[in-house]
C-alpha atoms as a PDB file:
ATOM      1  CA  UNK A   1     188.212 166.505 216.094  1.00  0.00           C
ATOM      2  CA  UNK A   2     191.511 167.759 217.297  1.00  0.00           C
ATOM      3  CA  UNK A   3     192.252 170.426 219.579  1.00  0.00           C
ATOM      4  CA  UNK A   4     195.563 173.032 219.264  1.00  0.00           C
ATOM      5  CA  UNK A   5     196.091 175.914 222.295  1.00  0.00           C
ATOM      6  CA  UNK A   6     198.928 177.772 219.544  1.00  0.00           C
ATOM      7  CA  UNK A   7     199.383 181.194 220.771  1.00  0.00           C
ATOM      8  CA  UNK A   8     202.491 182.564 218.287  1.00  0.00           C
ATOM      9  CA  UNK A   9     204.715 185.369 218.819  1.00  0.00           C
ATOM     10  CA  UNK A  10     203.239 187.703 216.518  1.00  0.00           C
ATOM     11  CA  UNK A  11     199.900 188.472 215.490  1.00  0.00           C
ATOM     12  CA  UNK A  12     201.207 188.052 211.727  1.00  0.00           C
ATOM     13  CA  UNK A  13     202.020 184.315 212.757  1.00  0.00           C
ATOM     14  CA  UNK A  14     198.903 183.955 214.313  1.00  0.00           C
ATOM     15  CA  UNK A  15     196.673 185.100 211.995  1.00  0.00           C
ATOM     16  CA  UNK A  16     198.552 183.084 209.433  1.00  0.00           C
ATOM     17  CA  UNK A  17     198.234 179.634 211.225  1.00  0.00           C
ATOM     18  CA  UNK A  18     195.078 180.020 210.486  1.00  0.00           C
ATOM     19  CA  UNK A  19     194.734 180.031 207.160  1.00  0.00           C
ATOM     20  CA  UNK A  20     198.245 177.653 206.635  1.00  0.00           C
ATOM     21  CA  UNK A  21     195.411 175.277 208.733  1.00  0.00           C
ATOM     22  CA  UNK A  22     193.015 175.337 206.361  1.00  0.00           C
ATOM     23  CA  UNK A  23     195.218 175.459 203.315  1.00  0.00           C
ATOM     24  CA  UNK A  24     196.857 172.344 205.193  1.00  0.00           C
ATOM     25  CA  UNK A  25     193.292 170.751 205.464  1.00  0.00           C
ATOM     26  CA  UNK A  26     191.951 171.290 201.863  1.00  0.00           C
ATOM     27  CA  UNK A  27     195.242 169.569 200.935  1.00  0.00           C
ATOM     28  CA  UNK A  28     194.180 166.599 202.723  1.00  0.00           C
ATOM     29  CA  UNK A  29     197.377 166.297 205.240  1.00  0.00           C
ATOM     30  CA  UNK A  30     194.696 167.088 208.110  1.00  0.00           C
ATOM     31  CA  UNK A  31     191.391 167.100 209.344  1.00  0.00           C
ATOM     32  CA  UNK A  32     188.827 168.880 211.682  1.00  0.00           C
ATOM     33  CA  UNK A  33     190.373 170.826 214.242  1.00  0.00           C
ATOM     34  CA  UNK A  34     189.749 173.630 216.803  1.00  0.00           C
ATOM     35  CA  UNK A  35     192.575 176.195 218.282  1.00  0.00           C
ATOM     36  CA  UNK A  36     193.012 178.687 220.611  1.00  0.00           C
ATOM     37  CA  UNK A  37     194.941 181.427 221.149  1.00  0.00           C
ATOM     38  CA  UNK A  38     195.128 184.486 223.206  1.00  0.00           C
ATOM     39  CA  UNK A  39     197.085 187.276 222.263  1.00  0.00           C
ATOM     40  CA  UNK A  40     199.804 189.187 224.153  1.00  0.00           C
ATOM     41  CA  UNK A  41     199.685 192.449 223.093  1.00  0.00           C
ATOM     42  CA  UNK A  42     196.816 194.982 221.289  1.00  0.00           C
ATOM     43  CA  UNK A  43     196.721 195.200 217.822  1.00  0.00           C
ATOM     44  CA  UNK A  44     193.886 196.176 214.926  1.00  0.00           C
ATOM     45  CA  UNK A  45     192.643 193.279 212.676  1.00  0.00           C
ATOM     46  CA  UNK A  46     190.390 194.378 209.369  1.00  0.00           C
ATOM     47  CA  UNK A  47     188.614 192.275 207.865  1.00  0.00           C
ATOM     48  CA  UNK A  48     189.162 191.026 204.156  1.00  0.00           C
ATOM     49  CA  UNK A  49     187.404 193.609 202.343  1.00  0.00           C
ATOM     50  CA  UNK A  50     187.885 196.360 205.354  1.00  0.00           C
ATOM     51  CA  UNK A  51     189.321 199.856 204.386  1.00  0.00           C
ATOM     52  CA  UNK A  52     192.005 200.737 207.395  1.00  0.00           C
ATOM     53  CA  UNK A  53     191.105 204.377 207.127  1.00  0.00           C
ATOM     54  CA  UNK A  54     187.396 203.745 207.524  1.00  0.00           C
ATOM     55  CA  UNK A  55     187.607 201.714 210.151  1.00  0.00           C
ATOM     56  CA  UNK A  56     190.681 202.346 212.278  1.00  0.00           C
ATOM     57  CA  UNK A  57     191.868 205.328 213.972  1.00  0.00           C
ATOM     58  CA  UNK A  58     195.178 205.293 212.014  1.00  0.00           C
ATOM     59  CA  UNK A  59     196.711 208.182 214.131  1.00  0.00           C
ATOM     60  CA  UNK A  60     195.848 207.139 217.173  1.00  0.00           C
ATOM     61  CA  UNK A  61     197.235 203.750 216.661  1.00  0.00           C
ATOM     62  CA  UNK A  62     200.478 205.250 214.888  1.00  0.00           C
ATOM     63  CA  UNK A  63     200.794 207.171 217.830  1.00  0.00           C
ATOM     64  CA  UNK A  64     200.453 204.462 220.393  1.00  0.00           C
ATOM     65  CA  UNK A  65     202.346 201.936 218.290  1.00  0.00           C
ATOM     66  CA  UNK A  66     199.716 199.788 217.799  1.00  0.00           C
ATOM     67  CA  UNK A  67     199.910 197.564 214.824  1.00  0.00           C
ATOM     68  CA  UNK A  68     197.249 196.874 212.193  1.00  0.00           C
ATOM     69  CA  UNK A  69     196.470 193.867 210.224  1.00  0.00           C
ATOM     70  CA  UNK A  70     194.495 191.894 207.973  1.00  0.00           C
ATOM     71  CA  UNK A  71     192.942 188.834 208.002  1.00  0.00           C
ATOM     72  CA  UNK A  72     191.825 186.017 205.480  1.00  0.00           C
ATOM     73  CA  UNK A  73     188.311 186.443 206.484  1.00  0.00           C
ATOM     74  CA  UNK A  74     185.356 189.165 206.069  1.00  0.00           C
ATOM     75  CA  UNK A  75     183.761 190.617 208.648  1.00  0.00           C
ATOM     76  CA  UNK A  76     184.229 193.469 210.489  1.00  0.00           C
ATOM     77  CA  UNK A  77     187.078 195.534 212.393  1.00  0.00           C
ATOM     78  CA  UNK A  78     188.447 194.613 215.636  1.00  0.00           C
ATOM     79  CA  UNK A  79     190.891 195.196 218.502  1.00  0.00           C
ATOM     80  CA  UNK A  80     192.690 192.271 219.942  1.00  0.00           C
ATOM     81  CA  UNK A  81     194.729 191.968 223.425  1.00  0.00           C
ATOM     82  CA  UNK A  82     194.986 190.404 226.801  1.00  0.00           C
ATOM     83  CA  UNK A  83     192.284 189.433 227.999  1.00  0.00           C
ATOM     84  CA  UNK A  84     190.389 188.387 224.496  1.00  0.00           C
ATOM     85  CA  UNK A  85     190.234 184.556 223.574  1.00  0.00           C
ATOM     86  CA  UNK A  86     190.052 183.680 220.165  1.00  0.00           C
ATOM     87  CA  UNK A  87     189.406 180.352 218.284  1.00  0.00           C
ATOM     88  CA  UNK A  88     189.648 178.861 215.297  1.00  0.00           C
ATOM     89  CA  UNK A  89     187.441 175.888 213.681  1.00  0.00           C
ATOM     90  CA  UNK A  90     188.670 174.339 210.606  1.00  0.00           C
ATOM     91  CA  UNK A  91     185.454 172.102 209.921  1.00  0.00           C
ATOM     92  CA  UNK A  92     184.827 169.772 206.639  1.00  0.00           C
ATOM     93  CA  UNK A  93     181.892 170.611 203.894  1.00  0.00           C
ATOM     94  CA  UNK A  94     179.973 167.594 203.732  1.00  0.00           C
ATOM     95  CA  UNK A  95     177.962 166.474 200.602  1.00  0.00           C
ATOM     96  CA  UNK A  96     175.064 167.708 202.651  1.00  0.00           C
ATOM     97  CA  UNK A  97     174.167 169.332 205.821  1.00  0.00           C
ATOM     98  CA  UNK A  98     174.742 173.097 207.182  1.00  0.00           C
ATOM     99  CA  UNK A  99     177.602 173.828 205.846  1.00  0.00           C
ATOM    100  CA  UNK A 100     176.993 173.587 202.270  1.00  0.00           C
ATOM    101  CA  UNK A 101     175.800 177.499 202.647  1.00  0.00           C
ATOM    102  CA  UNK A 102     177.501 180.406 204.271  1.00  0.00           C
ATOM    103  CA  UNK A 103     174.408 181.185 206.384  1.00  0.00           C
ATOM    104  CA  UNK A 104     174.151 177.172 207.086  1.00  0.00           C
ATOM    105  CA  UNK A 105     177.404 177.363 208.394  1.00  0.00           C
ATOM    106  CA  UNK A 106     176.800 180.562 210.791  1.00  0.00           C
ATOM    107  CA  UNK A 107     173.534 179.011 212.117  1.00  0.00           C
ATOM    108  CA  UNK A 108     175.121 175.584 213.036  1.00  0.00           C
ATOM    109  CA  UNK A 109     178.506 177.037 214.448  1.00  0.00           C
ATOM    110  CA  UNK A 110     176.501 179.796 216.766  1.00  0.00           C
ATOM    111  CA  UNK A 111     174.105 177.379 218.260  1.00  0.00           C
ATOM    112  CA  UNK A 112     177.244 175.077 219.641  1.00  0.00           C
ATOM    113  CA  UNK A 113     178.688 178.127 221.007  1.00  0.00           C
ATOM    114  CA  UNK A 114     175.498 179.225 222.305  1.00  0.00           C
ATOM    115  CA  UNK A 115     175.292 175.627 224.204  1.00  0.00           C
ATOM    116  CA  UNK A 116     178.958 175.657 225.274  1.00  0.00           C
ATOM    117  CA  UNK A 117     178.584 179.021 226.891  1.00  0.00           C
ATOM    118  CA  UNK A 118     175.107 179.278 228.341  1.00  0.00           C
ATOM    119  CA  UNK A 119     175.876 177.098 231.209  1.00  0.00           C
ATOM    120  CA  UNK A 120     178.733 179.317 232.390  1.00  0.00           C
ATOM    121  CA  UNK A 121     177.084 182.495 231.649  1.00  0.00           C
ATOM    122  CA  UNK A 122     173.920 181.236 233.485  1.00  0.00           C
ATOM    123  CA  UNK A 123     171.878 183.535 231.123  1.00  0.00           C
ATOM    124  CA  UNK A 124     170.147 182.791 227.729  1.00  0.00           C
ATOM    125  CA  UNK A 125     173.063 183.797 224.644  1.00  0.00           C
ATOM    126  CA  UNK A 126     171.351 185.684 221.547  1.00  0.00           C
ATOM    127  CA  UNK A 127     172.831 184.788 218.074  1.00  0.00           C
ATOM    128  CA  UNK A 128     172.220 188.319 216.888  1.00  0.00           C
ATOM    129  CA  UNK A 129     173.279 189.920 213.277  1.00  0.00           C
ATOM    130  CA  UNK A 130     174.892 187.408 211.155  1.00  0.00           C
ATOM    131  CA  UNK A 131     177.650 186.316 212.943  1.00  0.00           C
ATOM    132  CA  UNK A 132     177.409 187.828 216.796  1.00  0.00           C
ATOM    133  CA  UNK A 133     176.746 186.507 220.114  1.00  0.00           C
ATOM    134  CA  UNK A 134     174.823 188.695 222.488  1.00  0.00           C
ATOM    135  CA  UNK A 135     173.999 188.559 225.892  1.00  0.00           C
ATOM    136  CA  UNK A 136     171.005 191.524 226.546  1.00  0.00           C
ATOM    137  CA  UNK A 137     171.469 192.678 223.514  1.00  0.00           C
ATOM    138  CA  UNK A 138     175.052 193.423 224.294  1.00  0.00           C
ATOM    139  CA  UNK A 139     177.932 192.129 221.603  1.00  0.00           C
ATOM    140  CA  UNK A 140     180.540 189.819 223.347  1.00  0.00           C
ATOM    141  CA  UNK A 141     182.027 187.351 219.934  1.00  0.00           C
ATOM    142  CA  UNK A 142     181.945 188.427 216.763  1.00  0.00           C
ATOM    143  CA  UNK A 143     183.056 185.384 214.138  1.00  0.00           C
ATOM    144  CA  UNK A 144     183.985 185.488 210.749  1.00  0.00           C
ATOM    145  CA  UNK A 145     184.329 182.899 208.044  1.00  0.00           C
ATOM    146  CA  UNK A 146     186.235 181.543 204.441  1.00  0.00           C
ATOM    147  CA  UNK A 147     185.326 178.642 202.424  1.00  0.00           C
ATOM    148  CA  UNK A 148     187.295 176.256 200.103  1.00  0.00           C
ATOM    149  CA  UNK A 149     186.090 173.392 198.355  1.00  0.00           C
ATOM    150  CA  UNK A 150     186.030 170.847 200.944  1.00  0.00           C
ATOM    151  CA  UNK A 151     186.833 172.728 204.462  1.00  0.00           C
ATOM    152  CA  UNK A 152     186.287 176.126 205.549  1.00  0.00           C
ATOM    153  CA  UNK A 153     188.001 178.119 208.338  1.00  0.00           C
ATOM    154  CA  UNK A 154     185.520 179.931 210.614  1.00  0.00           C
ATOM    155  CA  UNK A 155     187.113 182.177 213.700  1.00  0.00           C
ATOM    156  CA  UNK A 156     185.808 184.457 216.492  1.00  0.00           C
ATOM    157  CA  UNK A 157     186.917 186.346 219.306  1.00  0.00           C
ATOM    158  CA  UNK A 158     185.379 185.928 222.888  1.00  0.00           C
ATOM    159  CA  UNK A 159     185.356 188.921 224.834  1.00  0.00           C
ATOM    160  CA  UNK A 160     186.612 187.538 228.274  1.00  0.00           C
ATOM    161  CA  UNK A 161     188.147 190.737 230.104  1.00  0.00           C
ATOM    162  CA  UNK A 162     189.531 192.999 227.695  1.00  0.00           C
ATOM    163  CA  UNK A 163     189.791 196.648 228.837  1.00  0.00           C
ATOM    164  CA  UNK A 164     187.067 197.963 226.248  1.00  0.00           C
ATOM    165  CA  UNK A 165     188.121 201.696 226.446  1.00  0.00           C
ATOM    166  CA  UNK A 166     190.619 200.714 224.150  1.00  0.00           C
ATOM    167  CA  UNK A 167     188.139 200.184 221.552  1.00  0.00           C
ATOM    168  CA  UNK A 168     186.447 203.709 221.296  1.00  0.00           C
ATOM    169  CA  UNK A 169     189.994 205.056 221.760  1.00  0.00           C
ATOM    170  CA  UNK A 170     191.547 203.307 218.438  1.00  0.00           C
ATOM    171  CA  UNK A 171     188.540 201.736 215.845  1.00  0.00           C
ATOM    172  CA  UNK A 172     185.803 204.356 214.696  1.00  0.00           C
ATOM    173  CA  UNK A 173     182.703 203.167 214.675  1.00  0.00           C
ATOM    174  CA  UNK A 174     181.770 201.000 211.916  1.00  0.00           C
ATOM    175  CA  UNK A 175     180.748 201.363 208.264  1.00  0.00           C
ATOM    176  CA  UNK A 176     177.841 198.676 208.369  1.00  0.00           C
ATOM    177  CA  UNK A 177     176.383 197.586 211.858  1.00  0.00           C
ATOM    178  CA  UNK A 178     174.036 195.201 212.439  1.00  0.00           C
ATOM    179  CA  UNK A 179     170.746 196.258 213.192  1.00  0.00           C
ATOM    180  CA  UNK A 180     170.273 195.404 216.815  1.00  0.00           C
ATOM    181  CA  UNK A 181     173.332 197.946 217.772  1.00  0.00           C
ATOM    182  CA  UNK A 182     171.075 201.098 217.383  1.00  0.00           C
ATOM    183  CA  UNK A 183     174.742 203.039 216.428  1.00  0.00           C
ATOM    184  CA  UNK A 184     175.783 202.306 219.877  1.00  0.00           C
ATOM    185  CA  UNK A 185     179.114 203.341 220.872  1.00  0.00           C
ATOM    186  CA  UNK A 186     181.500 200.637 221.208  1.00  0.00           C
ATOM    187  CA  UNK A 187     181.562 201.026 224.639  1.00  0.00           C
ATOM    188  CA  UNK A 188     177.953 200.599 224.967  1.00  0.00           C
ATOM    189  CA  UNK A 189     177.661 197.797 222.474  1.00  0.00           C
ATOM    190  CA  UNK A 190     180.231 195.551 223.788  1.00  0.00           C
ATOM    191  CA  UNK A 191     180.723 193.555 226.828  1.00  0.00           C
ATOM    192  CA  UNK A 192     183.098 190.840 228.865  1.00  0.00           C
ATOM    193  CA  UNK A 193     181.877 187.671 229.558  1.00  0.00           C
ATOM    194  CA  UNK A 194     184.239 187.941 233.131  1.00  0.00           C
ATOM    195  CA  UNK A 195     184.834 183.497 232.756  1.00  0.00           C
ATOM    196  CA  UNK A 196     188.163 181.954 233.213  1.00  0.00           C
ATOM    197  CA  UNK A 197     189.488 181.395 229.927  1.00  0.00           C
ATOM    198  CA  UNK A 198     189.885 177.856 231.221  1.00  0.00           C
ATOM    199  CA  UNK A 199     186.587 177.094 231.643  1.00  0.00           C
ATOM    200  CA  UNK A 200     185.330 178.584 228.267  1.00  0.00           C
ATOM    201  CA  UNK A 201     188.070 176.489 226.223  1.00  0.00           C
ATOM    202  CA  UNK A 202     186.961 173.404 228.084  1.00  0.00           C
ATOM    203  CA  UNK A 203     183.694 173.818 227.415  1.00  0.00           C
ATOM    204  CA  UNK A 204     183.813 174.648 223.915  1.00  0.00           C
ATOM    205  CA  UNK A 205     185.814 171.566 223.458  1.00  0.00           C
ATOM    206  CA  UNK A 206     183.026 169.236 225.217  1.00  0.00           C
ATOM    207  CA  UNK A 207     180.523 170.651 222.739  1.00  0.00           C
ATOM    208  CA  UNK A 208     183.029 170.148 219.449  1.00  0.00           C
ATOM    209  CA  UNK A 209     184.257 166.649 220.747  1.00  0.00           C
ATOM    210  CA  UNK A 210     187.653 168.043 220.688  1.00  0.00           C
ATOM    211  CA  UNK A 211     189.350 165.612 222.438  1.00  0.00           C
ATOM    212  CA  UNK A 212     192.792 164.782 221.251  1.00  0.00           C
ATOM    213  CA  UNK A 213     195.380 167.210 220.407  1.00  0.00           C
ATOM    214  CA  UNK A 214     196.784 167.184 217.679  1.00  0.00           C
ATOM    215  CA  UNK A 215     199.840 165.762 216.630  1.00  0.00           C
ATOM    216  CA  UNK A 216     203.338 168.499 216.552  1.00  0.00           C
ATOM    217  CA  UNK A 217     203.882 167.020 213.212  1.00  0.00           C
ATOM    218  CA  UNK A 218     200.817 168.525 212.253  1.00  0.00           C
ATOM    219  CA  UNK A 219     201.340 171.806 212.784  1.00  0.00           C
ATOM    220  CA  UNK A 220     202.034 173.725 209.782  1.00  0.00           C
ATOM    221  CA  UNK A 221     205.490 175.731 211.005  1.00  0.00           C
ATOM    222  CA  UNK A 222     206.862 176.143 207.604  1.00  0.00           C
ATOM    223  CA  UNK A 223     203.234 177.361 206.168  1.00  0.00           C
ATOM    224  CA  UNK A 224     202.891 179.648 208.842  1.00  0.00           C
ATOM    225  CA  UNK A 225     206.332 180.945 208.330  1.00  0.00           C
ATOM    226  CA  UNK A 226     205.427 181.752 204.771  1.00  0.00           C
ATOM    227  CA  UNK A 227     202.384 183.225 205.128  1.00  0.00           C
ATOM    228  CA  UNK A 228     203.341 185.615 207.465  1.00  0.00           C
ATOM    229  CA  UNK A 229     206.661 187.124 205.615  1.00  0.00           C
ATOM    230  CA  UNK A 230     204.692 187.604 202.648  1.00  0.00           C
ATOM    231  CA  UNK A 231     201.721 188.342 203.531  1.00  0.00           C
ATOM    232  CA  UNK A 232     200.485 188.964 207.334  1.00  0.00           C
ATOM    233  CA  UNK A 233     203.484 190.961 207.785  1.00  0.00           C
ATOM    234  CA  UNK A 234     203.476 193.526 205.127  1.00  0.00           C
ATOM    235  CA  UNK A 235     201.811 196.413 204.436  1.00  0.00           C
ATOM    236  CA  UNK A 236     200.599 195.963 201.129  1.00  0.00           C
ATOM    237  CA  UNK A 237     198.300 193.557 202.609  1.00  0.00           C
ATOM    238  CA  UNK A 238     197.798 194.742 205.606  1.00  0.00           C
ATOM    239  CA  UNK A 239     197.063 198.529 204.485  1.00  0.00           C
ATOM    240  CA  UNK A 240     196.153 197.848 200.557  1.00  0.00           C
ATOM    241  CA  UNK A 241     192.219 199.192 201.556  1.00  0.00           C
END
């Protein structure tokens, strides 16, 4: 597998690479590959099938000049900045094995990020929900997923030291929650992991054999370029729910 540490200007560019990698994948121009990318500045991303007024505090982020966008993925609602690592896996669908299914494909991916992480943590990590990692029964990833034919894209967010007031001050709390969160607050349902961000991305390539990076050539610039003028950057995507 191939490793990429992308981090874009904007977060319409950077949630864009992601799908221009998997588009770029299904096409058969590239293979397996995990990136990383840490963003610069907060903004709101909704999932697919989110509806903004729901699930963000639109004022509140209007008022602070916090942007909002949508990604390619379901899921749920969540607020990115410094201090959060995300990742992206773009992973191949085999004739057979766990990721023929959606819940295959949560299973398999959570355990490997249960192994990378557990030795830094030094406590046990709980797959909880559908897509979570816990530790105490406290949120600290949530990962999403989308499926072509032959490769699907499946991303997360690793809550390294993020200033989680921010959350209860711009997201509401959420339509559907997963059992385990008792309609916690956010503030009492989420935590930081408090690891180096280099030790976590080495790690989680050890455990996904990510060991070469891949080539510049590779990188889908043009894709990316597209896909965020015409989509992650306007508002009739972004704001259509």
């Amino acid at each position: 597998m191939k490793y990429l540490e992308l981090t874009l200007p904007t977060a319409a560019e950077n949630l864009a690479c992601d799908e221009a990698l998997l588009d770029q994948a299904e096409a058969g121009t590239s293979g397996e590959a995990l990136r990383f990318w840490t963003p610069t500045e907060v903004f709101v991303v909704v999932g697919y099938a989110n509806n903004v007024n729901v699930e963000v505090n639109v004022p509140a982020c209007q008022a602070a000049g916090i942007g909002i966008f949508r990604r390619c993925t379901g899921g749920g609602t969540v607020l990115q900045g410094p201090g959060c690592l995300n990742y992206t896996l773009i992973l191949q669908i085999a004739e057979t094995g766990p990721l023929q299914s959606i819940t295959g494909t949560n299973q398999f991916i959570l355990e490997r990020q249960k192994r990378a992480l557990e030795p830094l943590i030094g406590r046990a990590v709980e797959i909880s929900g559908h897509t979570d990692l816990a530790i105490e029964n406290l949120k600290f990833s949530g990962n999403a997923q989308r499926r072509r034919r032959r490769f699907c894209v499946f991303h997360g967010t690793f809550l390294l030291n993020f200033d989680l007031e921010l959350i209860e001050r711009f997201l509401r709390a959420p339509s559907k929650q997963p059992e385990y969160r008792h309609d916690r607050t956010h503030r009492e349902f989420l935590t930081n992991l408090n690891l180096p961000v280099e030790a976590v991305k080495q790690s989680l390539r050890e455990v996904w054999r990510a060991d070469q990076q891949l080539e510049s050539d590779l990188i889908p610039n043009t894709a990316i370029q597209a896909l965020s003028q015409a989509r992650y950057s306007q508002p009739e995507w972004n704001l259509r729910f």
